[in-house]
C-alpha atoms as a PDB file:
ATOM      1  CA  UNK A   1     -12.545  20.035  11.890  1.00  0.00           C
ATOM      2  CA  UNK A   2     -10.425  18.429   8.933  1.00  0.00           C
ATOM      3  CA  UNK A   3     -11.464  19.120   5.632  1.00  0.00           C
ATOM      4  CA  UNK A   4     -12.337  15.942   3.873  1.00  0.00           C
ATOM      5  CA  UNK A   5     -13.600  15.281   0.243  1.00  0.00           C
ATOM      6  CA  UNK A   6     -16.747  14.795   1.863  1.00  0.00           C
ATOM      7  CA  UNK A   7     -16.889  17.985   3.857  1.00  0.00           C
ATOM      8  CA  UNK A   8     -15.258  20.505   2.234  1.00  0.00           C
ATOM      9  CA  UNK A   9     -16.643  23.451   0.710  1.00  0.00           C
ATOM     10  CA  UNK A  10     -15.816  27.002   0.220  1.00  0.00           C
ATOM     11  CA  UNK A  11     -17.550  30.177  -0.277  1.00  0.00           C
ATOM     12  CA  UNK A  12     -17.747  31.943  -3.980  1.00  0.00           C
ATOM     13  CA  UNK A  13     -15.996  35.100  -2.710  1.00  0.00           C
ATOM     14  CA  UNK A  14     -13.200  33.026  -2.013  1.00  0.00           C
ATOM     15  CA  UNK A  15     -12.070  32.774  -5.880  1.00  0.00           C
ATOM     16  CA  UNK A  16     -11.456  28.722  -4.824  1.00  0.00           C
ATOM     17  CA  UNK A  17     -14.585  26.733  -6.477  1.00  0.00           C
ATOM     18  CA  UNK A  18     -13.605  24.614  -9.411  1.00  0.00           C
ATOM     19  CA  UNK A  19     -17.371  23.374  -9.449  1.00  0.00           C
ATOM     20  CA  UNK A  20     -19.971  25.826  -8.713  1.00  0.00           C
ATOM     21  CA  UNK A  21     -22.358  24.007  -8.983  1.00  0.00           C
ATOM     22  CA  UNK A  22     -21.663  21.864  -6.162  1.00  0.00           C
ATOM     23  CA  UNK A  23     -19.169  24.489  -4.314  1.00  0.00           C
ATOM     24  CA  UNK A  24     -16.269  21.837  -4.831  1.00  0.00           C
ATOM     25  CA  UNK A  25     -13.304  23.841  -3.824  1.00  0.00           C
ATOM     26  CA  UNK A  26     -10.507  24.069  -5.964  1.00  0.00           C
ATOM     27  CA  UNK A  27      -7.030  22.636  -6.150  1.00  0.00           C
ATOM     28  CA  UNK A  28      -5.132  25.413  -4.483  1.00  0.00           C
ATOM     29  CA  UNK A  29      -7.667  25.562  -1.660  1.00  0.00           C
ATOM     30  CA  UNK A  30      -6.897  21.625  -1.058  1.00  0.00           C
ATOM     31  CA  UNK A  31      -3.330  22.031  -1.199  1.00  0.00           C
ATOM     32  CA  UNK A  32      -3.737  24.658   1.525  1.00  0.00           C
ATOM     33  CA  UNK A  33      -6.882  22.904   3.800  1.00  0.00           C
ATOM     34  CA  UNK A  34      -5.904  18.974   3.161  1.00  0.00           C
ATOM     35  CA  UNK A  35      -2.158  18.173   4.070  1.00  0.00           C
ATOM     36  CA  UNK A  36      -0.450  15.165   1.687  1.00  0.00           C
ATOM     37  CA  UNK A  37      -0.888  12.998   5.574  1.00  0.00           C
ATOM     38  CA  UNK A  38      -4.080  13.841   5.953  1.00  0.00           C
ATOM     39  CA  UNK A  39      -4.805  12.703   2.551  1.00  0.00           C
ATOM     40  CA  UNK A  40      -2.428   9.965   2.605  1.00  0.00           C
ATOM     41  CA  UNK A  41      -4.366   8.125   5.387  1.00  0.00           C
ATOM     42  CA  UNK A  42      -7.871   8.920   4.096  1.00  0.00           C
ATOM     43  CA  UNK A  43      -6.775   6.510   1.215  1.00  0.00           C
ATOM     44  CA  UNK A  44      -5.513   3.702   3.971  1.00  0.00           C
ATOM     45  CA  UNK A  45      -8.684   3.995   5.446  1.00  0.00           C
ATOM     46  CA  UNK A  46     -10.531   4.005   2.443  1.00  0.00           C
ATOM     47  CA  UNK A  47      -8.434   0.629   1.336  1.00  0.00           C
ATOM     48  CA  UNK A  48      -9.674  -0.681   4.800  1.00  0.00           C
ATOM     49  CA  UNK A  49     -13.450  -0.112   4.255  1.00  0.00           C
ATOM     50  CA  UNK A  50     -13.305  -1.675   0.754  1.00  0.00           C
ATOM     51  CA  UNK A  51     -11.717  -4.627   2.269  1.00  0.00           C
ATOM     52  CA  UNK A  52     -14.406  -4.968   4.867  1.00  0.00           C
ATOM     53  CA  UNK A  53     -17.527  -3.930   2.556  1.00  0.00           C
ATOM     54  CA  UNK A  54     -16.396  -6.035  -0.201  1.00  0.00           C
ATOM     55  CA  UNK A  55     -16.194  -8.883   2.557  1.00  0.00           C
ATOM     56  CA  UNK A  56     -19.122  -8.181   3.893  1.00  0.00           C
ATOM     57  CA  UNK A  57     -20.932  -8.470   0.490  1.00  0.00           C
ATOM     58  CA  UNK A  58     -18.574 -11.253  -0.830  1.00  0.00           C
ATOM     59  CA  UNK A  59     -19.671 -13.420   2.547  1.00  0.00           C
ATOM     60  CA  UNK A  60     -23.453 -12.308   2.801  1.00  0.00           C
ATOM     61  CA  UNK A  61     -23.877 -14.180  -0.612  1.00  0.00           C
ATOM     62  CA  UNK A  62     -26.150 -10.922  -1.826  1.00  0.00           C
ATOM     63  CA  UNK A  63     -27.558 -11.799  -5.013  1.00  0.00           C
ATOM     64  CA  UNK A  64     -25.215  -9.472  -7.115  1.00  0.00           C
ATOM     65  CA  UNK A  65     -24.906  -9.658 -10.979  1.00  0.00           C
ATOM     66  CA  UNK A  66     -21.817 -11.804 -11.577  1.00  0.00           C
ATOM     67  CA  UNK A  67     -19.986  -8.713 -12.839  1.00  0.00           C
ATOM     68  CA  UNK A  68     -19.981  -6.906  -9.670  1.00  0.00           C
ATOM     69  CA  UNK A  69     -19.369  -9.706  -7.927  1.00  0.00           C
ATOM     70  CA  UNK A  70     -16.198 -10.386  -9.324  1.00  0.00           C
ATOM     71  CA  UNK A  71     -15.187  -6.239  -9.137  1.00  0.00           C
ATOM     72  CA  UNK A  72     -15.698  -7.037  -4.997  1.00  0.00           C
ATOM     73  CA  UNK A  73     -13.400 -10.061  -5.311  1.00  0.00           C
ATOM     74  CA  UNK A  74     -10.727  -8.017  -6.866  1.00  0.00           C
ATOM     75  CA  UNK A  75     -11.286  -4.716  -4.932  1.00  0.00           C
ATOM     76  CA  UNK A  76     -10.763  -6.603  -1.404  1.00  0.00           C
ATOM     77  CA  UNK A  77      -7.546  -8.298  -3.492  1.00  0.00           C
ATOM     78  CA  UNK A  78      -6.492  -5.252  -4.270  1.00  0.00           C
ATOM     79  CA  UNK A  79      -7.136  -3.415  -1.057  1.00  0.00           C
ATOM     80  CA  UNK A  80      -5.694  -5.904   0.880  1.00  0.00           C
ATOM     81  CA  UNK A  81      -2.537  -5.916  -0.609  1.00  0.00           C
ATOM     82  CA  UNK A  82      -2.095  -2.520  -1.132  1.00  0.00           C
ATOM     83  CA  UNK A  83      -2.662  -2.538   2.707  1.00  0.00           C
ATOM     84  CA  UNK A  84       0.092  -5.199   3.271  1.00  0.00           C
ATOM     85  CA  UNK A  85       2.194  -3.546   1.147  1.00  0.00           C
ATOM     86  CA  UNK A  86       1.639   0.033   3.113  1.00  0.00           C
ATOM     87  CA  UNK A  87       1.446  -1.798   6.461  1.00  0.00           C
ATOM     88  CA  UNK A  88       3.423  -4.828   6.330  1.00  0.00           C
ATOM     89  CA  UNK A  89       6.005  -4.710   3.834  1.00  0.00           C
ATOM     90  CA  UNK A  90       7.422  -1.334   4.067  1.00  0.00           C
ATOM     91  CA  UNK A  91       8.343  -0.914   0.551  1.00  0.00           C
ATOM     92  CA  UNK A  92       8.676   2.570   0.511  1.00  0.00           C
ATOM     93  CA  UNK A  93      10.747   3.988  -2.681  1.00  0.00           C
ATOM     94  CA  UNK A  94      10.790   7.331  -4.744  1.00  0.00           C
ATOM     95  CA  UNK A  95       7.587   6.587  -5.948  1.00  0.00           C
ATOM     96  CA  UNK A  96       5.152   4.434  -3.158  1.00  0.00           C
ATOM     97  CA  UNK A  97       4.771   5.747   0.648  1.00  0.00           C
ATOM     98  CA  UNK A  98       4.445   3.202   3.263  1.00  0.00           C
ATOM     99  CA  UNK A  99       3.516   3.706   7.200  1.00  0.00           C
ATOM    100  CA  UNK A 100       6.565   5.298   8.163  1.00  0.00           C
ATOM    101  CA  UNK A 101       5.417   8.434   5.979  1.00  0.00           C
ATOM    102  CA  UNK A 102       3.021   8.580   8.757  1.00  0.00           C
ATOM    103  CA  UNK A 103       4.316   7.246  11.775  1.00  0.00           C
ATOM    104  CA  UNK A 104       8.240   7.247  11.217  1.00  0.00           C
ATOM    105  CA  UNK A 105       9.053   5.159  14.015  1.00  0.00           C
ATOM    106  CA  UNK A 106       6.114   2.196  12.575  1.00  0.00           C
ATOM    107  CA  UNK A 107       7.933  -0.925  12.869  1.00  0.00           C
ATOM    108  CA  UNK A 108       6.975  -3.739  10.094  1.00  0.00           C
ATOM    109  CA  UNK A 109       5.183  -6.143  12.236  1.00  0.00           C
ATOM    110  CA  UNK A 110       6.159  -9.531  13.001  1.00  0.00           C
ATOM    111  CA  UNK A 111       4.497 -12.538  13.811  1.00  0.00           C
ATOM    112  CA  UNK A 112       1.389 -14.700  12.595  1.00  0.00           C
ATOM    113  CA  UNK A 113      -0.660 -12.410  11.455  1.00  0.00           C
ATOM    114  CA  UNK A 114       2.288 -10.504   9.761  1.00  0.00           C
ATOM    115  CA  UNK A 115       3.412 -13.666   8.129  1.00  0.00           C
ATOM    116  CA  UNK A 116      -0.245 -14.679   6.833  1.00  0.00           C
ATOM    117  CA  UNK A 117      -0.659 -11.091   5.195  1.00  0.00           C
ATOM    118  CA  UNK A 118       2.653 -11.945   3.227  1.00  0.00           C
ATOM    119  CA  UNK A 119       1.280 -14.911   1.912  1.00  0.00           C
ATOM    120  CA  UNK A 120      -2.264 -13.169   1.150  1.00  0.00           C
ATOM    121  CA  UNK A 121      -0.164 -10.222  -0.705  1.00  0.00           C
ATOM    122  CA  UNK A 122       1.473 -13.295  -3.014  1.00  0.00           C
ATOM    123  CA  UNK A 123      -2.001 -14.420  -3.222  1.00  0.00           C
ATOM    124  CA  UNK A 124      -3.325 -10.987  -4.637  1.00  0.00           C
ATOM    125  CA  UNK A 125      -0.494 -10.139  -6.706  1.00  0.00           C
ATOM    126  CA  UNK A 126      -0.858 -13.772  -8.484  1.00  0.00           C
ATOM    127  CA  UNK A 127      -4.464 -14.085  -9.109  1.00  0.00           C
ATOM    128  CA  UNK A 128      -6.088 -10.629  -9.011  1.00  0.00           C
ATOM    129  CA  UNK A 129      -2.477  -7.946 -10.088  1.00  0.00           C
ATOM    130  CA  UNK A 130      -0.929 -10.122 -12.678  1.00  0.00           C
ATOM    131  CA  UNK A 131      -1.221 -13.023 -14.934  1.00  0.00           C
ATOM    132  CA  UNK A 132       0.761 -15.381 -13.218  1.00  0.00           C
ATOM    133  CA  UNK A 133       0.231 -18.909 -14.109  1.00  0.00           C
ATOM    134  CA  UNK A 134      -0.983 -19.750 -10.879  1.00  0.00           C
ATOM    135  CA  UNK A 135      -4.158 -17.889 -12.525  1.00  0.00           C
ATOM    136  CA  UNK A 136      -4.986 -20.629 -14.808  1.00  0.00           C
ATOM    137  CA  UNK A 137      -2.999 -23.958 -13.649  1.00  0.00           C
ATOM    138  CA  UNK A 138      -2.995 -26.767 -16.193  1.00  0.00           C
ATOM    139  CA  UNK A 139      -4.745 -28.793 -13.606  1.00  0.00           C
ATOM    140  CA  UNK A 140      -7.539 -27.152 -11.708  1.00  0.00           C
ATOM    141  CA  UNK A 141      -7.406 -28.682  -8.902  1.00  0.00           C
ATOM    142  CA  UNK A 142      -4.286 -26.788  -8.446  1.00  0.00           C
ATOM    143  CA  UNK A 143      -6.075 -23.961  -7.184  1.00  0.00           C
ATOM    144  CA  UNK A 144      -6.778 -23.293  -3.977  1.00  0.00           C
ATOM    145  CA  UNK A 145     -10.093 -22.139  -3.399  1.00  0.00           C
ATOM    146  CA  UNK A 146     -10.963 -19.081  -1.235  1.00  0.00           C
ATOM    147  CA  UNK A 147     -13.849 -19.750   1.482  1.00  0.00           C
ATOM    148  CA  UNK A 148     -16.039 -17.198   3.571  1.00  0.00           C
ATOM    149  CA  UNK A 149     -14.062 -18.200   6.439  1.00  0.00           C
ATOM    150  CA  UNK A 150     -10.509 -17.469   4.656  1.00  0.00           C
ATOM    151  CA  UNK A 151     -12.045 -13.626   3.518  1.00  0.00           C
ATOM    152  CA  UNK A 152     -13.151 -13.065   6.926  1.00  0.00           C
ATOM    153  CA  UNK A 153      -9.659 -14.052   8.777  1.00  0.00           C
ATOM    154  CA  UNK A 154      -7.952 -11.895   5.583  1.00  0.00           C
ATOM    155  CA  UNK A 155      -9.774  -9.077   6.536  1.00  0.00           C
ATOM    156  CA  UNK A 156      -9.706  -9.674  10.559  1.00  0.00           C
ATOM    157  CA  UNK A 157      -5.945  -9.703   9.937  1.00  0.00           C
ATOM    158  CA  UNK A 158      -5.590  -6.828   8.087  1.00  0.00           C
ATOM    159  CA  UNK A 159      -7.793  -4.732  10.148  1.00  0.00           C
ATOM    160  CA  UNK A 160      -5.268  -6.136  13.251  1.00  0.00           C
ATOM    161  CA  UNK A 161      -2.762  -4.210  11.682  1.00  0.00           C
ATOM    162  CA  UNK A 162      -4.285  -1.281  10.903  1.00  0.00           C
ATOM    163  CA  UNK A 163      -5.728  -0.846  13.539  1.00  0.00           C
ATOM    164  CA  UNK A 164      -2.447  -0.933  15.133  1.00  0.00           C
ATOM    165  CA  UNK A 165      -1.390   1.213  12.900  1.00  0.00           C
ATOM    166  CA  UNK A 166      -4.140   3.819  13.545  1.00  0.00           C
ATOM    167  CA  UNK A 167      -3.177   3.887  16.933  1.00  0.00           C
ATOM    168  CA  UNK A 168       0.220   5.184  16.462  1.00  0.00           C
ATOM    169  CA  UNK A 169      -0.796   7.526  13.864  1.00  0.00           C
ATOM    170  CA  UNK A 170      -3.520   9.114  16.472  1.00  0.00           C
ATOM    171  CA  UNK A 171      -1.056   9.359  19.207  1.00  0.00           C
ATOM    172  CA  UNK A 172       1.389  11.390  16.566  1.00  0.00           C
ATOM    173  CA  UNK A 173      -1.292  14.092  16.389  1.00  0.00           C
END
């Protein structure tokens, strides 16, 4: 079994617990138990369920205080475009890892879908990562609202990719 946040623990003896307490093992005993992949893709799929729960909630119309209902708008924003970026766009440098740190032969996709998640990353990176004036138009009806039906086909195509992308990475290992 993979040691996850969630599942790992280590015995006292070991010397490895940086909480007691709660038997949370230590740094070292991470670096050796949970591989930089292993944790790499635990935060894609962790992007991917915030994209679908924050949909989920977003779409349900739950009866959340405004607050929180604007931190699900922006963590599905954010989620999905830090999933187009890691999926889609490939822009891996010094500093950001895309697919190919998993699967090195992952080929950016192509297509609908592909082209729809570029638009929905200039989408996120207007109105949710930066202050672009597309944020607050001079006229209003210059913005384009966002419907149940467009967060459900943002999320449908995002989890197209992924799970496309999950795919490869399983038959890696």
């Amino acid at each position: 079994m993979t040691n996850t946040p969630d599942t790992a623990r280590c015995n006292e003896n070991d010397g490895c617990l940086s909480d007691k307490e709660n038997r949370i093992p230590d740094a070292a005993w991470w670096n050796n138990n949970y591989t930089p992949d292993a944790r790499t893709r635990d935060f894609v799929d962790m992007a991917m369920d915030q994209v679908e729960g924050c949909r989920d909630y977003l779409v349900a119309g739950k009866d959340i205080p405004g607050v929180l209902r604007v931190a699900c708008i922006e963590s599905f924003w954010v989620n999905v475009r830090l999933l187009v970026e890691f999926l889609v766009k490939l822009t891996h440098d010094s500093r950001n890892a895309d697919a190919r740190a998993l699967v090195p032969d992952w080929q950016k996709p192509t297509g609908d879908t592909a082209d729809r998640l570029l638009k929905d990353w200039n989408t996120a990176s207007a109105h949710v990562m930066h202050f672009a004036n597309e944020r607050a138009p001079e006229d209003l009806a210059d913005i384009d609202s966002i419907t149940d039906e467009d967060l459900k086909r943002v999320a449908r195509d995002v989890r197209a990719v992924y799970d496309q992308f999950c795919q490869a990475a399983d038959a890696r290992h």
